[in-house]
C-alpha atoms as a PDB file:
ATOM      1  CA  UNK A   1     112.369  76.388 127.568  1.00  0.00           C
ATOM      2  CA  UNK A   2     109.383  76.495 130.190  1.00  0.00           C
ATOM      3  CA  UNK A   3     106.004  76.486 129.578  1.00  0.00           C
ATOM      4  CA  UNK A   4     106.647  75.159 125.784  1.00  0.00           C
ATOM      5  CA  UNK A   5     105.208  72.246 124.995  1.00  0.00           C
ATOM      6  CA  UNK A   6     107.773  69.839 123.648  1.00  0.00           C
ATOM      7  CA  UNK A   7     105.986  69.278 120.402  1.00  0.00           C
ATOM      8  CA  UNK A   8     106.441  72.935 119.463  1.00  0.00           C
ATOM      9  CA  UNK A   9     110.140  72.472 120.811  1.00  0.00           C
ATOM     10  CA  UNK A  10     110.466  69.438 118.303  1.00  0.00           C
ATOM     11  CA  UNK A  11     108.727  70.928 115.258  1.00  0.00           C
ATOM     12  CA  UNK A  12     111.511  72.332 113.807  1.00  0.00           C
ATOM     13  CA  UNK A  13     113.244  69.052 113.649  1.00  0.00           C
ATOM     14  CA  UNK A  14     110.500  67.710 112.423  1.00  0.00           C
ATOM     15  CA  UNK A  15     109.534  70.247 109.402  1.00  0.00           C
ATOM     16  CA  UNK A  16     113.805  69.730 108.248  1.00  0.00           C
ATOM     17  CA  UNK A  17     113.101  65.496 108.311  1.00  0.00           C
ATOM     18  CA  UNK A  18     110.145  65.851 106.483  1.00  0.00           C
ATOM     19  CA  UNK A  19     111.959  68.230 103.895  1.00  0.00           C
ATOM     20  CA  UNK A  20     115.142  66.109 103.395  1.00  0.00           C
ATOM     21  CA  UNK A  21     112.971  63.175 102.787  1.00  0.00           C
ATOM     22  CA  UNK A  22     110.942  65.033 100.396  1.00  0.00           C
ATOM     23  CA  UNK A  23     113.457  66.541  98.818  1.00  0.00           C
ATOM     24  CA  UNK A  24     115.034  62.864  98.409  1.00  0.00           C
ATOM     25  CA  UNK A  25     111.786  61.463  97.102  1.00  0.00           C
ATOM     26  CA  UNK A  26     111.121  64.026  94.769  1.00  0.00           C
ATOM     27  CA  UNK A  27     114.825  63.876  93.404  1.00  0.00           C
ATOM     28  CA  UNK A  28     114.568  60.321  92.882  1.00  0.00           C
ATOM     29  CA  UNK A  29     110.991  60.653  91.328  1.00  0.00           C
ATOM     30  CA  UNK A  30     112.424  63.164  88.711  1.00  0.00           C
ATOM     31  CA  UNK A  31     115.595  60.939  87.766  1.00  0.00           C
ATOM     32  CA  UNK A  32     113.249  58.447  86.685  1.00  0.00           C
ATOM     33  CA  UNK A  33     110.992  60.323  84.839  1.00  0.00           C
ATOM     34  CA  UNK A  34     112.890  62.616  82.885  1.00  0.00           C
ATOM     35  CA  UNK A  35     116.141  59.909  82.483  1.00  0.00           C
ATOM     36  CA  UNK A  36     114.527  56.370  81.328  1.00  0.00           C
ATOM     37  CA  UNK A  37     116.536  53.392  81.259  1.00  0.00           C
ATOM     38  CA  UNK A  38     118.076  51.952  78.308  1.00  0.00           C
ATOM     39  CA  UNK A  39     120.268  48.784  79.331  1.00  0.00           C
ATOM     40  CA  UNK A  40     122.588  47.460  76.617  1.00  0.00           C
ATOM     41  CA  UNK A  41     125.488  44.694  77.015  1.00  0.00           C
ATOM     42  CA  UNK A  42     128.383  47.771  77.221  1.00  0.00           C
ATOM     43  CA  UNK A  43     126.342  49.348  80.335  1.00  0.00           C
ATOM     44  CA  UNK A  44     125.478  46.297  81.500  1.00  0.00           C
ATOM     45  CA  UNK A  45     129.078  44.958  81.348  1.00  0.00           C
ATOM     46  CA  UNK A  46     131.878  45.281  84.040  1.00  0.00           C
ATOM     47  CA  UNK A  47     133.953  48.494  84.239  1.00  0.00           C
ATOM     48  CA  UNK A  48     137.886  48.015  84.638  1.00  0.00           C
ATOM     49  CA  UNK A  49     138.887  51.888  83.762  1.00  0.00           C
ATOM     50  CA  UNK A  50     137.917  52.126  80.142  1.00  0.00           C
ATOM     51  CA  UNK A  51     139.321  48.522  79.149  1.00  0.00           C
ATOM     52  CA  UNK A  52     137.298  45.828  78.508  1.00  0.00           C
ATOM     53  CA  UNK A  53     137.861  43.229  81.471  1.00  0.00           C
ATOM     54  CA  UNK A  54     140.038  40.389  80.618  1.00  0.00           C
ATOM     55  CA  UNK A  55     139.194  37.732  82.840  1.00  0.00           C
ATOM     56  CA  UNK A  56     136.367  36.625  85.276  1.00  0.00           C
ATOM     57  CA  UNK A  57     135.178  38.748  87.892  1.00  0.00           C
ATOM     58  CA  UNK A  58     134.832  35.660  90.721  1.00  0.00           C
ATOM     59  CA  UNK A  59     139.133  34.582  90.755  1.00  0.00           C
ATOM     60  CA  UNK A  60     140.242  33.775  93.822  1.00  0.00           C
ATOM     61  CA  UNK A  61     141.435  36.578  95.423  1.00  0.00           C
ATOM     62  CA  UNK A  62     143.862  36.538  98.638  1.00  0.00           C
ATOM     63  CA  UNK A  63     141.804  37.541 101.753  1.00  0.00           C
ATOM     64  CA  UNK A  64     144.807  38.514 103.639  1.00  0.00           C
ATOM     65  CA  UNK A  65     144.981  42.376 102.002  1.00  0.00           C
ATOM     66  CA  UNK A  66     141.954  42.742 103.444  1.00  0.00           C
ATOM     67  CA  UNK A  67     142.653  41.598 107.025  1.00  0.00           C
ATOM     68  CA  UNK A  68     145.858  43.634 106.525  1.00  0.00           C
ATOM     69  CA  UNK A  69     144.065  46.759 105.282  1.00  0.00           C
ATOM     70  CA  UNK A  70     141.231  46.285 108.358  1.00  0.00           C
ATOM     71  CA  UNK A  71     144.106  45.672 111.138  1.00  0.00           C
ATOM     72  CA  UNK A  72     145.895  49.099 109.435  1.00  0.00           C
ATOM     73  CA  UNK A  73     142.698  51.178 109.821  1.00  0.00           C
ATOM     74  CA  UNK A  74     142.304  49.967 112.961  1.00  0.00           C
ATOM     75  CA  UNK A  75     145.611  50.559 114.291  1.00  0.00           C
ATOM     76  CA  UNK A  76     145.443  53.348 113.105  1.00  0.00           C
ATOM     77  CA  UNK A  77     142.441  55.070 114.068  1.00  0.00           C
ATOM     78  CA  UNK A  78     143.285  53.943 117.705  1.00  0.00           C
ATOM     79  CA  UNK A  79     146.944  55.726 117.430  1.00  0.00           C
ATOM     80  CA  UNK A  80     144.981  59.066 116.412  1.00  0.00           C
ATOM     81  CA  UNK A  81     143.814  58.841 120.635  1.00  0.00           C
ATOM     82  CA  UNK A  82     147.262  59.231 121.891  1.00  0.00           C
ATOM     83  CA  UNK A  83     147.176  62.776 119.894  1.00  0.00           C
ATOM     84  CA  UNK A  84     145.229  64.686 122.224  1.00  0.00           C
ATOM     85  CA  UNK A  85     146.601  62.930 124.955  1.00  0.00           C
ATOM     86  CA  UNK A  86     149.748  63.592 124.277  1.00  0.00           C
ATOM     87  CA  UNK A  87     149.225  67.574 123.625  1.00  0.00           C
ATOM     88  CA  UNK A  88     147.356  67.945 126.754  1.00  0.00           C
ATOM     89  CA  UNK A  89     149.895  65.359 128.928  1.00  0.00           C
ATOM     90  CA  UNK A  90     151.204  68.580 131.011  1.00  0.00           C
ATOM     91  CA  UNK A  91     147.765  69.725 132.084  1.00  0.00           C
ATOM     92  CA  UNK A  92     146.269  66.340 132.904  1.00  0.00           C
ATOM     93  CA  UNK A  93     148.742  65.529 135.695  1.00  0.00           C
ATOM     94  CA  UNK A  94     148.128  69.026 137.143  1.00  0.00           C
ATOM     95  CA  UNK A  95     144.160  68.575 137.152  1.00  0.00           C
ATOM     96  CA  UNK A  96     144.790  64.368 137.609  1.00  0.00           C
ATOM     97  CA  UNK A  97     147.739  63.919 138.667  1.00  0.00           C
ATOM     98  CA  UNK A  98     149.047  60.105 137.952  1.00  0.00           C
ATOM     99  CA  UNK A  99     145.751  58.404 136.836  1.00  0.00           C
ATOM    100  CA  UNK A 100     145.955  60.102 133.577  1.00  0.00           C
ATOM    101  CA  UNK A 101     149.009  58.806 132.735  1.00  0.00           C
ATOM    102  CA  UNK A 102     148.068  55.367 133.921  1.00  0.00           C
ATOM    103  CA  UNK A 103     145.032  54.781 131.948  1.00  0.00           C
ATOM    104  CA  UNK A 104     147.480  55.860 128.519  1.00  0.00           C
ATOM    105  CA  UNK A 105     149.330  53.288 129.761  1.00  0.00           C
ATOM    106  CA  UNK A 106     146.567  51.009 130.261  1.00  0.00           C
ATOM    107  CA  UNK A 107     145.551  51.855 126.710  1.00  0.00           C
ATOM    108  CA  UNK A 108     148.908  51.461 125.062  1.00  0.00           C
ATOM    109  CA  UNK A 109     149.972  48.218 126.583  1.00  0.00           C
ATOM    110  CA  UNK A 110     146.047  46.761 125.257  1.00  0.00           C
ATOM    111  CA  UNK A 111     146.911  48.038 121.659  1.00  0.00           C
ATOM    112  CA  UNK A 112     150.639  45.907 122.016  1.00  0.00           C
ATOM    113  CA  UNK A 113     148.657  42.684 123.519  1.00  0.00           C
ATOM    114  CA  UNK A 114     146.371  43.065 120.172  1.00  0.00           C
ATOM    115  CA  UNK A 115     149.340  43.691 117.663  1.00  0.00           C
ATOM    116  CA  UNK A 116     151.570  40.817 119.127  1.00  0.00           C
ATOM    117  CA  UNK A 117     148.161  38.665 118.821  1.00  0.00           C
ATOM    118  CA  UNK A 118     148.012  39.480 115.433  1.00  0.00           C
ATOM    119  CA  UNK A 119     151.690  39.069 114.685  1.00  0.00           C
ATOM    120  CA  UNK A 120     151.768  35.755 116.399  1.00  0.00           C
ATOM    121  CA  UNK A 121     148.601  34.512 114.300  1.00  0.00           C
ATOM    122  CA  UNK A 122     150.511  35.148 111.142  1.00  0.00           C
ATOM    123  CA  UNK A 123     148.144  38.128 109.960  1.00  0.00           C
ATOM    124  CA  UNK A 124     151.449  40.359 109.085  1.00  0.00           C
ATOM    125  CA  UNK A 125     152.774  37.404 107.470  1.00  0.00           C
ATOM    126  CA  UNK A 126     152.364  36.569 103.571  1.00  0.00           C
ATOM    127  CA  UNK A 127     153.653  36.252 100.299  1.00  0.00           C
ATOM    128  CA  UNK A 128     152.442  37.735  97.181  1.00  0.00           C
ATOM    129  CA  UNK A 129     151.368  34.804  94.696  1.00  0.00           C
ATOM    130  CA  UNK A 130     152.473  36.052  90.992  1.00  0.00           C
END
């Protein structure tokens, strides 16, 4: 757009920030107002789906579900970029050629070096304590 200055170009942007703040603000204002806050030991204690807990919140807990659960996501996210690759593999070596398929390669043989370092450091590994 020529000959408009940018902050009339911007102002539009600006006017929807300054609404979805407001409109946050204002929200928040009203919660407090019209809601109160009336803490008592049932609200205050810890939820475990309608029963009342039956132990300590702070037990040790095995750390390896997590690193199991992160190295999942992970894997999996990065799987979820052969998709397109894979549906567009024809086209790419006409427009490409060979470097396309090369750099999947590339990609692929990175993800194996990072799941046989993980395998060989045990993360795959464990037992379930009872």
């Amino acid at each position: 757009m020529e000959g408009v200055p940018a902050t009339v170009q911007y102002s539009g942007v600006l006017l929807f920030m300054m609404g979805a703040i407001g409109f946050g603000v204002i929200s928040l204002l009203m919660n407090r107002m019209a809601g109160g806050w009336f803490p008592s030991p049932s609200k205050l204690s810890s939820y475990e789906c309608g029963n009342d807990p039956e132990t300590e919140s702070n037990v040790p807990f095995n750390f390896r579900f997590a690193v199991l659960a992160v190295l999942f996501i992970l894997f999996e996210v990065e799987v979820v970029f052969f998709v397109p690759w894979a549906v567009n593999f024809r086209m790419l070596l006409l427009t490409t050629g060979w470097p396309a398929f090369f750099e999947m390669v590339t990609f692929f043989g990175v993800l194996a070096l990072g799941l046989a370092y993980v395998w060989r450091e045990g993360a795959l590994d464990f037992e379930v304590d009872q």
